[in-house]
N, C-alpha and C. Protein backbone atom coordinates (compact mmCIF):
# COMPACT_ATOMS: atom_id res chain seq x y z
N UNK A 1 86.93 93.37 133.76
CA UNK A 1 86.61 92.52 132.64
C UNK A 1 87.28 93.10 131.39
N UNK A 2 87.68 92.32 130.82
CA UNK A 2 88.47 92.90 129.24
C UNK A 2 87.41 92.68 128.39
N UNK A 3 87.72 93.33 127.20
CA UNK A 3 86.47 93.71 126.18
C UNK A 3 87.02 92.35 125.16
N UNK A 4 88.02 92.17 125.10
CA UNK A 4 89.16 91.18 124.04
C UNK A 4 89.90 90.17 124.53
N UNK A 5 89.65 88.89 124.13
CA UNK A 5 90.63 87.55 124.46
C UNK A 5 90.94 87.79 123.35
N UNK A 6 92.63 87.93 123.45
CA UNK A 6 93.28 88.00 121.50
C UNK A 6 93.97 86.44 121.35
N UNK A 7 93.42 85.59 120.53
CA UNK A 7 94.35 84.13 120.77
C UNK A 7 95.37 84.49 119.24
N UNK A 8 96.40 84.20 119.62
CA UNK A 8 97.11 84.29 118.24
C UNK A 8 98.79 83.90 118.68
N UNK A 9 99.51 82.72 117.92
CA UNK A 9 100.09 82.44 118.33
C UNK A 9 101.92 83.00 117.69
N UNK A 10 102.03 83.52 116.56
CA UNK A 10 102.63 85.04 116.15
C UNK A 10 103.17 85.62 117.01
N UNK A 11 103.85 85.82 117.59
CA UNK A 11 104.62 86.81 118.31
C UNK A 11 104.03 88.25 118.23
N UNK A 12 104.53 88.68 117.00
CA UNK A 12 105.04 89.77 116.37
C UNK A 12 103.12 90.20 116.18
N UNK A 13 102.27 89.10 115.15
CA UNK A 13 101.36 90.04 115.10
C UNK A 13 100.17 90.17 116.16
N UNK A 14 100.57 88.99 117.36
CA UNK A 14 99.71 89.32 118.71
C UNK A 14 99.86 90.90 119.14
N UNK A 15 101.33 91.00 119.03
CA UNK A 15 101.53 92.46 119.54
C UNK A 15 100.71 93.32 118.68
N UNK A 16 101.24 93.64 117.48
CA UNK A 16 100.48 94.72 116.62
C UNK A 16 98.99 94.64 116.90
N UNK A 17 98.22 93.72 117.13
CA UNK A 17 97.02 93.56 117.31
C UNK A 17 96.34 94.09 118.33
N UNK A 18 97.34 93.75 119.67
CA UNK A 18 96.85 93.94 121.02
C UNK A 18 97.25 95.64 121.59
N UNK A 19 98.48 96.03 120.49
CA UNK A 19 98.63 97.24 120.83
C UNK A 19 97.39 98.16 120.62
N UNK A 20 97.29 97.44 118.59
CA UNK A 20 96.04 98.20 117.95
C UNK A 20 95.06 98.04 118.72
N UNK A 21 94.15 97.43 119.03
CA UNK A 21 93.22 97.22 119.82
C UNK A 21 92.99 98.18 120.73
N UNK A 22 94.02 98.42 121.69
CA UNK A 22 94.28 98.88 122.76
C UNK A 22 94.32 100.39 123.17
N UNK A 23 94.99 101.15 121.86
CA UNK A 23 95.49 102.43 121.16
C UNK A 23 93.42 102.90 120.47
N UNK A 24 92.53 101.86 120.37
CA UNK A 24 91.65 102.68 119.67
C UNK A 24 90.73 101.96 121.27
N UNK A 25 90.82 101.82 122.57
CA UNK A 25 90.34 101.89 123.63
C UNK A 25 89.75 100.49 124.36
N UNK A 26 90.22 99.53 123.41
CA UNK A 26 89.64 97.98 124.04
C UNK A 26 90.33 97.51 125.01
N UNK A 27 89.81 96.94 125.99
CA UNK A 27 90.92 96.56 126.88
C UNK A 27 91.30 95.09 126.93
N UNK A 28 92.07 94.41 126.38
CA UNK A 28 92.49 93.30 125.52
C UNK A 28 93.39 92.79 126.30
N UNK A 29 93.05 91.04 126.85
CA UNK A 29 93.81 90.28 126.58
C UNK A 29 94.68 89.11 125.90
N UNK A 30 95.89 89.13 125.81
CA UNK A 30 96.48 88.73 125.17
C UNK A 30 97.15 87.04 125.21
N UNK A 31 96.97 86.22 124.14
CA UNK A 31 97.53 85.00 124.85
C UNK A 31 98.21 84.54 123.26
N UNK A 32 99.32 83.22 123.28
CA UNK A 32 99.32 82.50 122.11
C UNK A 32 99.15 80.71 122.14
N UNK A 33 98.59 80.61 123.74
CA UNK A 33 98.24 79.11 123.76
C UNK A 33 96.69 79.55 123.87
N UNK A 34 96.27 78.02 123.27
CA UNK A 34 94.96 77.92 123.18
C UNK A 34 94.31 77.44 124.32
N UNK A 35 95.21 76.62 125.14
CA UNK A 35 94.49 76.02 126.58
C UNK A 35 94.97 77.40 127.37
N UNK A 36 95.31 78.27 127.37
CA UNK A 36 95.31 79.17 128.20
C UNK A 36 94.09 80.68 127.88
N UNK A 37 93.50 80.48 126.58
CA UNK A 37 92.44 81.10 125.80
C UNK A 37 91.25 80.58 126.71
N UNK A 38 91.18 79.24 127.01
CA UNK A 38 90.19 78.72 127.55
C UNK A 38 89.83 78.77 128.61
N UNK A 39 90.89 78.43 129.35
CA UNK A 39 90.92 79.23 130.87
C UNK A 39 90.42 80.37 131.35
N UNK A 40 91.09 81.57 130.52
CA UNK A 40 90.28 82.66 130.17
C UNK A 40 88.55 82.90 129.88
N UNK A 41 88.19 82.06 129.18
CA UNK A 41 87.12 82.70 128.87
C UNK A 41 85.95 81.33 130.04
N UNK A 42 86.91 80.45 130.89
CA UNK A 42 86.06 79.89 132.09
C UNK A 42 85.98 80.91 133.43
N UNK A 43 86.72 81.45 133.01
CA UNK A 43 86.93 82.81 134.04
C UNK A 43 85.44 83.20 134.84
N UNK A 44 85.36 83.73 136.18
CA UNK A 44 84.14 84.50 136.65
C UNK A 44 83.69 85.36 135.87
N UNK A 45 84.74 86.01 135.32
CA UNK A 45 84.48 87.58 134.34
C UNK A 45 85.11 87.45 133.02
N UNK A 46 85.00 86.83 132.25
CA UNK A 46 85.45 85.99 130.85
C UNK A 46 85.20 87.72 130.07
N UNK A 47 86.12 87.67 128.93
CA UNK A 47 85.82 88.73 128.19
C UNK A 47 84.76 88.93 127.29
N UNK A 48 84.35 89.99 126.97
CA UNK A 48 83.29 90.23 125.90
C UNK A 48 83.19 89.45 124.80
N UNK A 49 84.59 89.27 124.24
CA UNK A 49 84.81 89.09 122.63
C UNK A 49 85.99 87.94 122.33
N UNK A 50 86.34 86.98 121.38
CA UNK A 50 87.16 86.20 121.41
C UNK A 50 87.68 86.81 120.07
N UNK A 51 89.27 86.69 119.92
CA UNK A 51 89.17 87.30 118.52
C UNK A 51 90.67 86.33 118.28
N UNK A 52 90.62 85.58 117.38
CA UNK A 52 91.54 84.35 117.36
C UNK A 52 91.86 83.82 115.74
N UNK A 53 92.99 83.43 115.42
CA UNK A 53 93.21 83.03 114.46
C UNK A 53 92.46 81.31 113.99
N UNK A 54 92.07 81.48 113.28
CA UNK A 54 91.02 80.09 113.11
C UNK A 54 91.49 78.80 112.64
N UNK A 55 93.02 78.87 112.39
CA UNK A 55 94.00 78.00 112.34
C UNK A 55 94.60 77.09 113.86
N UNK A 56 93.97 77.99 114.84
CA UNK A 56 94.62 77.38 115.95
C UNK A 56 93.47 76.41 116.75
N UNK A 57 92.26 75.97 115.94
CA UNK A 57 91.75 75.05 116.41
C UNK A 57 90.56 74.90 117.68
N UNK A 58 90.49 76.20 118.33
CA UNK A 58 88.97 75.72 119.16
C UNK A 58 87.97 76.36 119.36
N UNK A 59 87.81 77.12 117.86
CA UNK A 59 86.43 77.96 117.75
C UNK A 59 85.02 76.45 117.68
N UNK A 60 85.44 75.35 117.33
CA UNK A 60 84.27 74.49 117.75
C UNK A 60 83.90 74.23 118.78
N UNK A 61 85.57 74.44 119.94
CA UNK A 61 84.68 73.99 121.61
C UNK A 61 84.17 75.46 122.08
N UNK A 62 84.37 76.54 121.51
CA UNK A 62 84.32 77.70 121.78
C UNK A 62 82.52 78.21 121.73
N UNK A 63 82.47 77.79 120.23
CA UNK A 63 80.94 77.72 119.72
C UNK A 63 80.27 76.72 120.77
N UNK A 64 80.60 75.88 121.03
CA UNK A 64 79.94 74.71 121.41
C UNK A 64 79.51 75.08 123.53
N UNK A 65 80.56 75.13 123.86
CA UNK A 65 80.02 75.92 125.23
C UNK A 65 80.06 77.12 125.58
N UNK A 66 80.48 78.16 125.02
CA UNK A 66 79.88 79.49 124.50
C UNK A 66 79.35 79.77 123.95
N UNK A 67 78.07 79.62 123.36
CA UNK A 67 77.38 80.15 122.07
C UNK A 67 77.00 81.69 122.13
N UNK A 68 76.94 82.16 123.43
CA UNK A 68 76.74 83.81 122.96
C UNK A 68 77.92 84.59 122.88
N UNK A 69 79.09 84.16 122.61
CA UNK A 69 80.04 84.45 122.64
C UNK A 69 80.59 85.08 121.25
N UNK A 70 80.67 86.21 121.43
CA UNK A 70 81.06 87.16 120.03
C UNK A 70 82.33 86.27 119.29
N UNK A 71 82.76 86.54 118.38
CA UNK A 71 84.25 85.94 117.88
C UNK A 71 84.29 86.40 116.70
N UNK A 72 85.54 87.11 116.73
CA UNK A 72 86.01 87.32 115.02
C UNK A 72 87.22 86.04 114.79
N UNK A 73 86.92 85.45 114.04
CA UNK A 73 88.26 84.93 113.38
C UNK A 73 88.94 85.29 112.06
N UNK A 74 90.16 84.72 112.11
CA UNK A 74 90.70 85.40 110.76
C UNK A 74 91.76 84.11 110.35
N UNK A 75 91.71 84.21 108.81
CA UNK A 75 92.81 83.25 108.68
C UNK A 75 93.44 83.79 107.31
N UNK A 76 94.39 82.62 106.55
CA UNK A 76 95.11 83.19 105.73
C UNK A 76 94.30 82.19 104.05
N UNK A 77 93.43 81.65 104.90
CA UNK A 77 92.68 80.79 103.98
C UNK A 77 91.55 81.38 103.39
N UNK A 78 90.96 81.27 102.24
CA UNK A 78 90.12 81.70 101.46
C UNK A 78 88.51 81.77 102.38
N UNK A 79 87.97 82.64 103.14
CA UNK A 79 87.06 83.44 103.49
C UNK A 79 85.65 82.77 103.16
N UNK A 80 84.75 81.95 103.17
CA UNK A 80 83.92 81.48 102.65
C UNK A 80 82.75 82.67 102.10
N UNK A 81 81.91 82.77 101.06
CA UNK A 81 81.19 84.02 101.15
C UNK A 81 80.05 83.83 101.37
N UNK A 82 79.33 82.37 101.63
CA UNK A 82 78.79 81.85 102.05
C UNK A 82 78.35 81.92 104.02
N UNK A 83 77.94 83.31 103.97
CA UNK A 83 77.71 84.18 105.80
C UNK A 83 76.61 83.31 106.52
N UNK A 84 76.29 82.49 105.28
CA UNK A 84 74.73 81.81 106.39
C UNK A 84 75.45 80.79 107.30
N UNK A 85 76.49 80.44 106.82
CA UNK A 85 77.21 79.38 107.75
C UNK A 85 77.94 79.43 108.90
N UNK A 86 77.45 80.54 109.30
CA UNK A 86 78.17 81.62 110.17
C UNK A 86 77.30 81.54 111.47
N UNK A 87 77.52 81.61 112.58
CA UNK A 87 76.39 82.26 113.18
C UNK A 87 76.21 83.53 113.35
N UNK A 88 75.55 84.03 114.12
CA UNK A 88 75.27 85.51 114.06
C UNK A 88 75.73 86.07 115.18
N UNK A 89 76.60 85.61 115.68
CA UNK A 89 78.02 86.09 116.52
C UNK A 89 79.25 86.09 116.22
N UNK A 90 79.35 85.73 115.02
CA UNK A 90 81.38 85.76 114.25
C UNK A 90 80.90 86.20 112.76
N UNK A 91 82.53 86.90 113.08
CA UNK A 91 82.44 87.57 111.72
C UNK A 91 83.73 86.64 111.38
N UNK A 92 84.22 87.08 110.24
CA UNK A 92 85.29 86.05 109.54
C UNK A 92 86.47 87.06 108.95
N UNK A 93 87.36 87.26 108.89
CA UNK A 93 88.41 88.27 108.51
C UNK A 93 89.12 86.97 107.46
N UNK A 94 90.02 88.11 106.12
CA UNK A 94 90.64 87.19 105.78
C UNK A 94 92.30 87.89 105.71
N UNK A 95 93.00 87.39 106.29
CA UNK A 95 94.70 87.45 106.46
C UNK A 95 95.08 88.24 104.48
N UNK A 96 95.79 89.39 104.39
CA UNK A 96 95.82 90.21 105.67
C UNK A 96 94.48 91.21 105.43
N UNK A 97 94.39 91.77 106.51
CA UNK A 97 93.64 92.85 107.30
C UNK A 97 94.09 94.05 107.39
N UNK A 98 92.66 94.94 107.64
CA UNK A 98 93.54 96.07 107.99
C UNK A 98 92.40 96.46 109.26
N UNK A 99 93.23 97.15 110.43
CA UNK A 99 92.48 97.37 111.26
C UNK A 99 91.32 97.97 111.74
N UNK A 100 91.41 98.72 110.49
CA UNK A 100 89.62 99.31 110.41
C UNK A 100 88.84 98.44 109.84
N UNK A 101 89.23 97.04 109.46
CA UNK A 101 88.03 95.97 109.09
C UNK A 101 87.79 94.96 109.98
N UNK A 102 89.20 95.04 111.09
CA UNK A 102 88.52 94.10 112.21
C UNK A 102 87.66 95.43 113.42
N UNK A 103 88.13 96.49 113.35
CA UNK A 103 87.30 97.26 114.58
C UNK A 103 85.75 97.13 114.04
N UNK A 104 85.43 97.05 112.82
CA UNK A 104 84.19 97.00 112.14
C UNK A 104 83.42 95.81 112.28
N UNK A 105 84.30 94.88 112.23
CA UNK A 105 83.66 93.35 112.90
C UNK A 105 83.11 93.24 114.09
N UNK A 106 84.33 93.47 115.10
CA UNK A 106 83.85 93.63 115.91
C UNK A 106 82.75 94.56 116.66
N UNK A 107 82.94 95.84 116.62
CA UNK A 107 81.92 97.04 116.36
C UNK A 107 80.20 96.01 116.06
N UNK A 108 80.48 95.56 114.47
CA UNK A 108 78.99 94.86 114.44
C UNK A 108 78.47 93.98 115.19
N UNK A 109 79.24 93.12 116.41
CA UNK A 109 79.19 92.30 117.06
C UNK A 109 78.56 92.48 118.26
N UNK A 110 78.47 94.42 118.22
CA UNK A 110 78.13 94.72 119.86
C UNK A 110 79.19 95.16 120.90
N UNK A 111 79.95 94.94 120.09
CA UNK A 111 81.28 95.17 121.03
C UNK A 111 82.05 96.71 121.01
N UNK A 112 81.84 97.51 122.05
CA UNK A 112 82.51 98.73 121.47
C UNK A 112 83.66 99.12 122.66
N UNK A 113 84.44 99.52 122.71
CA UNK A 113 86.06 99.81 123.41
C UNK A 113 85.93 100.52 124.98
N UNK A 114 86.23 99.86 126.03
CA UNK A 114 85.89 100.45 127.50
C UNK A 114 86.72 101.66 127.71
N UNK A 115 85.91 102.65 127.01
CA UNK A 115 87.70 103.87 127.15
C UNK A 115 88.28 104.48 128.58
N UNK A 116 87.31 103.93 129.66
CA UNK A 116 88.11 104.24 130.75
C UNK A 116 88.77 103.75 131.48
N UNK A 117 89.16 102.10 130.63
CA UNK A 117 90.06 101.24 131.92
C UNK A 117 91.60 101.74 130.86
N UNK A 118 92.37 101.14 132.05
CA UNK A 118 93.79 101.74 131.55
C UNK A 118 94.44 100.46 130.79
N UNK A 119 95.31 100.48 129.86
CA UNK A 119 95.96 99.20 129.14
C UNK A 119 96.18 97.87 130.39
N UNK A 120 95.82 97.06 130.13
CA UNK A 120 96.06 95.70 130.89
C UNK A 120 97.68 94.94 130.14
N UNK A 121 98.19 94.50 131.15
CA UNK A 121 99.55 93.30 131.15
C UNK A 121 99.05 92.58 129.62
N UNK A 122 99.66 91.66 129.18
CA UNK A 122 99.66 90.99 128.36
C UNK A 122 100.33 89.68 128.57
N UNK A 123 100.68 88.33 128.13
CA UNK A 123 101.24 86.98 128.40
C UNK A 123 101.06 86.63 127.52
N UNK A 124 102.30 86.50 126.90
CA UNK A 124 103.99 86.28 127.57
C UNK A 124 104.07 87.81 127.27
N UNK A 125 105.13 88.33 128.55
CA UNK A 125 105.82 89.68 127.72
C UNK A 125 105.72 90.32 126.60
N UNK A 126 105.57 91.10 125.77
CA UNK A 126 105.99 91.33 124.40
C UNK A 126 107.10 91.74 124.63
N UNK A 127 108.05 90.87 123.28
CA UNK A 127 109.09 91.35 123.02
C UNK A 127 109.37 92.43 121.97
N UNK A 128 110.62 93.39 121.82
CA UNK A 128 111.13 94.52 121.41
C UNK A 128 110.65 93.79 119.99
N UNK A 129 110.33 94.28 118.65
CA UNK A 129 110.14 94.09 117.88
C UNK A 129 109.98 95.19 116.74
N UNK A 130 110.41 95.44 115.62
CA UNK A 130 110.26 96.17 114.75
C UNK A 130 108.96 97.07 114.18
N UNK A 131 108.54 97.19 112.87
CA UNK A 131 107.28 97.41 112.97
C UNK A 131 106.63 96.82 112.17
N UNK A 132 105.24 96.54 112.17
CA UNK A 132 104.72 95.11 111.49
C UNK A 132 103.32 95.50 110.76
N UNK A 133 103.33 94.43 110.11
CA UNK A 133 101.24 94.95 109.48
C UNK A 133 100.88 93.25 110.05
N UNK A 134 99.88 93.58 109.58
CA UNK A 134 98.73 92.17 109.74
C UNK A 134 99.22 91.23 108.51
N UNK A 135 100.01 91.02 107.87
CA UNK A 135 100.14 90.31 107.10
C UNK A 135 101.41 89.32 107.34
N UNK A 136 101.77 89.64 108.74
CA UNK A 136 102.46 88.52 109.53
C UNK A 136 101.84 86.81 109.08
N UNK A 137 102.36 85.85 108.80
CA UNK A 137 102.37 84.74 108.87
C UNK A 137 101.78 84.50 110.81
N UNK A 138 101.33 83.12 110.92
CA UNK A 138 100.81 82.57 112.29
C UNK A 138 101.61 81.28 112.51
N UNK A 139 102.57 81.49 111.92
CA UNK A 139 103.65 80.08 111.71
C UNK A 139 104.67 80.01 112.09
């Protein structure tokens, strides 16, 4: 079982994410389609945690037949501060980030890093890429 469904459709900052993730002991999978996010989490052994950019559209079917389903989202849009609108399984990130504020999200969620499974595959490949922050665009 992976601790992380990472939906994010970015190239560049799926990687940085899934590396980060990965490097502080989560065992994370990686996707940038959303019907393939879903699949995933219909799975026998669906992951712990959904952690997805909130621009890509199915944290409502997500909420809606998952409800105990942890989720951080993050976007590049203004953060509401308004937490009651929230449920009490997502936290909300706002673009950019830094990775000690999503391990903290998640962390509050219940979710803490399986440090004895070994890095899992990822899909699609990652490609060779430079070096990046969270302040990658999702476009």
């Amino acid at each position: 079982m992976h601790d992380v469904l990472l939906l994010e459709e970015n190239d560049l900052l799926r990687e940085v994410l899934h590396h980060g993730l990965e490097d502080l002991g989560f065992r994370v999978l990686a996707t940038a389609s959303a019907s393939e996010a879903l699949r995933c989490l219909r799975a026998p052994r669906p992951p712990r945690l959904l952690l997805m950019d909130l621009e890509l559209g199915i944290a409502d079917e997500v909420r809606a037949t998952w409800p105990d389903l942890p989720i951080v989202s993050y976007s590049e849009r203004r953060v509401p501060a308004d937490a009651a609108l929230w449920s009490r399984k997502e936290r909300r990130l706002a673009k950019p980030f830094r990775m000690g504020e999503l391990t903290d999200a998640i962390e509050t969620l219940g979710v803490h890093p399986s440090h004895d499974a070994p890095p899992t595959p990822w899909f699609p490949p990652p490609s060779q890429h430079g070096h990046a922050t969270m302040q990658a665009s999702s476009g």
